[in-house]
C-alpha atoms as a PDB file:
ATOM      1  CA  UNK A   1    -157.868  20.319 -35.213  1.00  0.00           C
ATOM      2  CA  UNK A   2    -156.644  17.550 -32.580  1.00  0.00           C
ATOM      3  CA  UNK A   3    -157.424  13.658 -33.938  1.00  0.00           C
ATOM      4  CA  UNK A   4    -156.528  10.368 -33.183  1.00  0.00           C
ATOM      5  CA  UNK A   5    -156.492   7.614 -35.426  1.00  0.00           C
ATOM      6  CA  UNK A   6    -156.808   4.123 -33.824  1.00  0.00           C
ATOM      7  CA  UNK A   7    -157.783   0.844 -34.422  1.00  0.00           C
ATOM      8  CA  UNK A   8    -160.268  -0.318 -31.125  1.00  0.00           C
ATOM      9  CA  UNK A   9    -159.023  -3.532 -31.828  1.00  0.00           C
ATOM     10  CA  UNK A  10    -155.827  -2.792 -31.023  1.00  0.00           C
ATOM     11  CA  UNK A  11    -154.618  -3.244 -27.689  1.00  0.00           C
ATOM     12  CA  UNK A  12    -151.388  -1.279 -27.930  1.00  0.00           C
ATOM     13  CA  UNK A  13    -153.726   1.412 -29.333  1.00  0.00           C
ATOM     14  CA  UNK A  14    -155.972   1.286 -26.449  1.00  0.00           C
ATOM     15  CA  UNK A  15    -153.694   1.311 -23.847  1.00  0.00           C
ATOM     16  CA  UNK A  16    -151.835   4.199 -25.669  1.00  0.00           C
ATOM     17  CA  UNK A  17    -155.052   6.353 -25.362  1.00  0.00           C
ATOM     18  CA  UNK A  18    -156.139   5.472 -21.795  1.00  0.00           C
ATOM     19  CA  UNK A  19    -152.629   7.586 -20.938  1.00  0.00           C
ATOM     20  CA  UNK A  20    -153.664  10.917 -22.418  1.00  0.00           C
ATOM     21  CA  UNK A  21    -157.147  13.138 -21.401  1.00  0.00           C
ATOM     22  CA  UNK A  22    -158.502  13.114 -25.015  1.00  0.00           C
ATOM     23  CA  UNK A  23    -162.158  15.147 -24.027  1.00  0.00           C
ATOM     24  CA  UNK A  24    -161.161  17.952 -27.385  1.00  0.00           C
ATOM     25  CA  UNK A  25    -160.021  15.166 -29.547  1.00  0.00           C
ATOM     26  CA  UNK A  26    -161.909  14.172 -32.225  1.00  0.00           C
ATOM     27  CA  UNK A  27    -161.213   9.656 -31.673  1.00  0.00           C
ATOM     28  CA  UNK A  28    -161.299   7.990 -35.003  1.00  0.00           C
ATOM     29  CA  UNK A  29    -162.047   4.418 -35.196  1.00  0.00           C
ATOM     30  CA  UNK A  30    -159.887   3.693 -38.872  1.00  0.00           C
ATOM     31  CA  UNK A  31    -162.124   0.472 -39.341  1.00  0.00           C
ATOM     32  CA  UNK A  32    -165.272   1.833 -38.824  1.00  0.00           C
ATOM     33  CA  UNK A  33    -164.228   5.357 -40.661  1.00  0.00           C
ATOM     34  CA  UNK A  34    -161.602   4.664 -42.603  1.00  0.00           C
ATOM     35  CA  UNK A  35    -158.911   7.924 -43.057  1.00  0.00           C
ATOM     36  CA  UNK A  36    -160.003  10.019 -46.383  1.00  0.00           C
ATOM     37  CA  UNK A  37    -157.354  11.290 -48.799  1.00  0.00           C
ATOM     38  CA  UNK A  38    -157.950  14.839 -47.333  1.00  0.00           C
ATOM     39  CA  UNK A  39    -156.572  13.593 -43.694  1.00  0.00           C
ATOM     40  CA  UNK A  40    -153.855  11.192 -45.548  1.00  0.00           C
ATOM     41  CA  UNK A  41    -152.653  14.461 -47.283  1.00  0.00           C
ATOM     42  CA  UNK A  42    -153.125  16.239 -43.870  1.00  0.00           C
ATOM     43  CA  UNK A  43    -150.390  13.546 -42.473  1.00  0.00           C
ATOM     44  CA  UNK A  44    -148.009  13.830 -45.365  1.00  0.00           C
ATOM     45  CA  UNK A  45    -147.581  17.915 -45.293  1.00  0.00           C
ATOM     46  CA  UNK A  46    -146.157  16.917 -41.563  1.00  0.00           C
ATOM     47  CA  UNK A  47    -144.404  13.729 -41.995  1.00  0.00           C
ATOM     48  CA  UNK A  48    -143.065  14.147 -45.946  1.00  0.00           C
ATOM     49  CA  UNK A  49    -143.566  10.634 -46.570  1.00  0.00           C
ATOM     50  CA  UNK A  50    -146.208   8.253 -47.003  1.00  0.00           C
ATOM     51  CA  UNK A  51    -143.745   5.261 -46.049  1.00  0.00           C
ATOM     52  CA  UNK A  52    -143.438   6.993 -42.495  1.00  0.00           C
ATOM     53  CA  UNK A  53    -147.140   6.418 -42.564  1.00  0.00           C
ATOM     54  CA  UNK A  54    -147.369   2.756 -43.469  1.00  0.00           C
ATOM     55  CA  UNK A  55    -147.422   0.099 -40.686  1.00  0.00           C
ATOM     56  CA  UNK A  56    -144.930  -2.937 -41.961  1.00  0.00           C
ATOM     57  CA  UNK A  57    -146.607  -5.109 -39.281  1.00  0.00           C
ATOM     58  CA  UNK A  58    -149.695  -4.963 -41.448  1.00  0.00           C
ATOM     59  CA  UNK A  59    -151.407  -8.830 -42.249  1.00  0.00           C
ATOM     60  CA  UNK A  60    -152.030  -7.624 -45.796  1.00  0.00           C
ATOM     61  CA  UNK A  61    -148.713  -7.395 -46.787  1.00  0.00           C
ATOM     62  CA  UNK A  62    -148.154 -10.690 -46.760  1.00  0.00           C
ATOM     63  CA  UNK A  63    -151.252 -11.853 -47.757  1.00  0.00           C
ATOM     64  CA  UNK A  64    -151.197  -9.247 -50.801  1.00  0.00           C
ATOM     65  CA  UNK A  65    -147.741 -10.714 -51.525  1.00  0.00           C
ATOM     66  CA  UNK A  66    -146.099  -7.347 -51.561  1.00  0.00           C
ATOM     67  CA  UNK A  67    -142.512  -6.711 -51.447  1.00  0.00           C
ATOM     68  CA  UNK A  68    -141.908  -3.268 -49.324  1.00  0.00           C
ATOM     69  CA  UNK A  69    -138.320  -2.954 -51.093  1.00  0.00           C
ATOM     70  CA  UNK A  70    -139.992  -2.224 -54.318  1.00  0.00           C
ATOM     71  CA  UNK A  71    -142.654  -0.206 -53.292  1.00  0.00           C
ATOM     72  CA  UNK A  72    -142.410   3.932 -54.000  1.00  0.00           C
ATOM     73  CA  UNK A  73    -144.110   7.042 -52.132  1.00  0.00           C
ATOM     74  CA  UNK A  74    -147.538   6.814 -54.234  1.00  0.00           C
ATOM     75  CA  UNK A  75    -147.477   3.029 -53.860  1.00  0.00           C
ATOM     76  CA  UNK A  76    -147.839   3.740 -49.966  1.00  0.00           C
ATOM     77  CA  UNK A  77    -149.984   6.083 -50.295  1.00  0.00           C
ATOM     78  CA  UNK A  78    -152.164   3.982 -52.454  1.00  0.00           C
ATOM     79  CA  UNK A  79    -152.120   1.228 -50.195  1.00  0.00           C
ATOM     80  CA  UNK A  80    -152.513   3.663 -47.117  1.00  0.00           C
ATOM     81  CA  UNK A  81    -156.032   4.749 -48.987  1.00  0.00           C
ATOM     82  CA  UNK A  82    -156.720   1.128 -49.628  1.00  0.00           C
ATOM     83  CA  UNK A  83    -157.374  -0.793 -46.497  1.00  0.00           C
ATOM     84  CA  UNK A  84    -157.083   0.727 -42.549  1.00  0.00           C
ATOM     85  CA  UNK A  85    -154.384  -1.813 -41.340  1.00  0.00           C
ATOM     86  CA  UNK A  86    -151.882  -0.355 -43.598  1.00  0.00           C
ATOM     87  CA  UNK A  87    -151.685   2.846 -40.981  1.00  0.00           C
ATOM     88  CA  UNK A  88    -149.227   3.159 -38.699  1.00  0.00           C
ATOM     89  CA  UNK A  89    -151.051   3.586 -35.424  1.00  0.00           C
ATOM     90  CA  UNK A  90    -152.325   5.639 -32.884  1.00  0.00           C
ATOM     91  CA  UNK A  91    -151.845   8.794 -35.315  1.00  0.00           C
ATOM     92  CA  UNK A  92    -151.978  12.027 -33.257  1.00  0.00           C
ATOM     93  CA  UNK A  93    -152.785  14.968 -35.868  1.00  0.00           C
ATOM     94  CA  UNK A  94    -153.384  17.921 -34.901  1.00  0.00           C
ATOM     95  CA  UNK A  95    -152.974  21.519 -36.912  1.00  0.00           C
ATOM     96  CA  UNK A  96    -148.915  21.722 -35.800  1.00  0.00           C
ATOM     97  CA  UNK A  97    -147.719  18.405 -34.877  1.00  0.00           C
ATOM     98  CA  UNK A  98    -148.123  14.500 -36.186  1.00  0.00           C
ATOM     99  CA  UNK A  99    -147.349  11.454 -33.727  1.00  0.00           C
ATOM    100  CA  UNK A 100    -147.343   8.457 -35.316  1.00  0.00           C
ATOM    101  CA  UNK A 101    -146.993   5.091 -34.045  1.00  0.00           C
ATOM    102  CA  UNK A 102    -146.160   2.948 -31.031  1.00  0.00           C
ATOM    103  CA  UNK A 103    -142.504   3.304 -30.759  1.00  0.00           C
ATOM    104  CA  UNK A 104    -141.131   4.115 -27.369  1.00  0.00           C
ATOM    105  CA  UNK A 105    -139.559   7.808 -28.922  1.00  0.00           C
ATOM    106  CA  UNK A 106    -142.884   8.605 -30.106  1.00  0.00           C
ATOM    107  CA  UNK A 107    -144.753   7.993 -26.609  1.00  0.00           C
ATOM    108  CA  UNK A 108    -142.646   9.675 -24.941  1.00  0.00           C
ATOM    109  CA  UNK A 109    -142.925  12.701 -27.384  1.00  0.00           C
ATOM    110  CA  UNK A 110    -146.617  12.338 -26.742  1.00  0.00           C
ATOM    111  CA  UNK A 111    -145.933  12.026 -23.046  1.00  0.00           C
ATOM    112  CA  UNK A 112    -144.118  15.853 -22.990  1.00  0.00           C
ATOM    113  CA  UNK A 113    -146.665  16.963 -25.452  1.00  0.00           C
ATOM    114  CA  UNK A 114    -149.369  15.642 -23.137  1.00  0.00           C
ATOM    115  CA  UNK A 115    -147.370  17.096 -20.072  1.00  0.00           C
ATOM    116  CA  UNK A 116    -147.504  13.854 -18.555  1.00  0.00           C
ATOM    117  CA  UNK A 117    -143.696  13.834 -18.091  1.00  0.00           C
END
């Protein structure tokens, strides 16, 4: 299994994926097909946490009025099931390894993993 979880939206995500040959990946759009509690679970078993899952840049946060501080594991997984923004993204999943997010670290695990560096 090799998937990636974006938002097309998303310029960071899009420039993210132009970087990589992704012709065996299975691309997700996560608006269009939102991530099912099989794949969320998928995630978890190689991250241990929802929270490492959950984007805090996400609009409905505020709009929702939620306070992260007093939010637990199967709060974030809730809201990770609930609406697409609420994933930390690009998600690289495949059956061994999990890259999550935009963070420099994480490209440029994706970068060796790629071997583009």
């Amino acid at each position: 299994m090799k998937k990636v979880f974006y938002l097309n939206t998303c310029d960071t995500c899009r420039k993210i994926l132009t970087q990589f040959d992704l012709s065996d990946w299975e691309l997700r759009e996560i608006k269009k097909e939102p991530v099912t509690a099989e794949e969320l679970e998928e995630m978890y078993k190689k991250t241990n946490s929802y929270e490492a899952l959950f984007s805090r840049k996400s609009t409905q946060i505020k709009l929702r009025g939620l306070d992260l501080k007093s939010l637990e594991e199967k709060d974030f997984k809730e809201l990770l099931l609930d609406h697409y923004t609420f994933l930390k993204r690009p998600v690289f999943l495949t059956d061994n390894e999990i890259f999550v997010g935009n963070d420099k670290k994480n490209i440029e695990e994706l970068q060796k993993f790629f071997g583009v560096i």
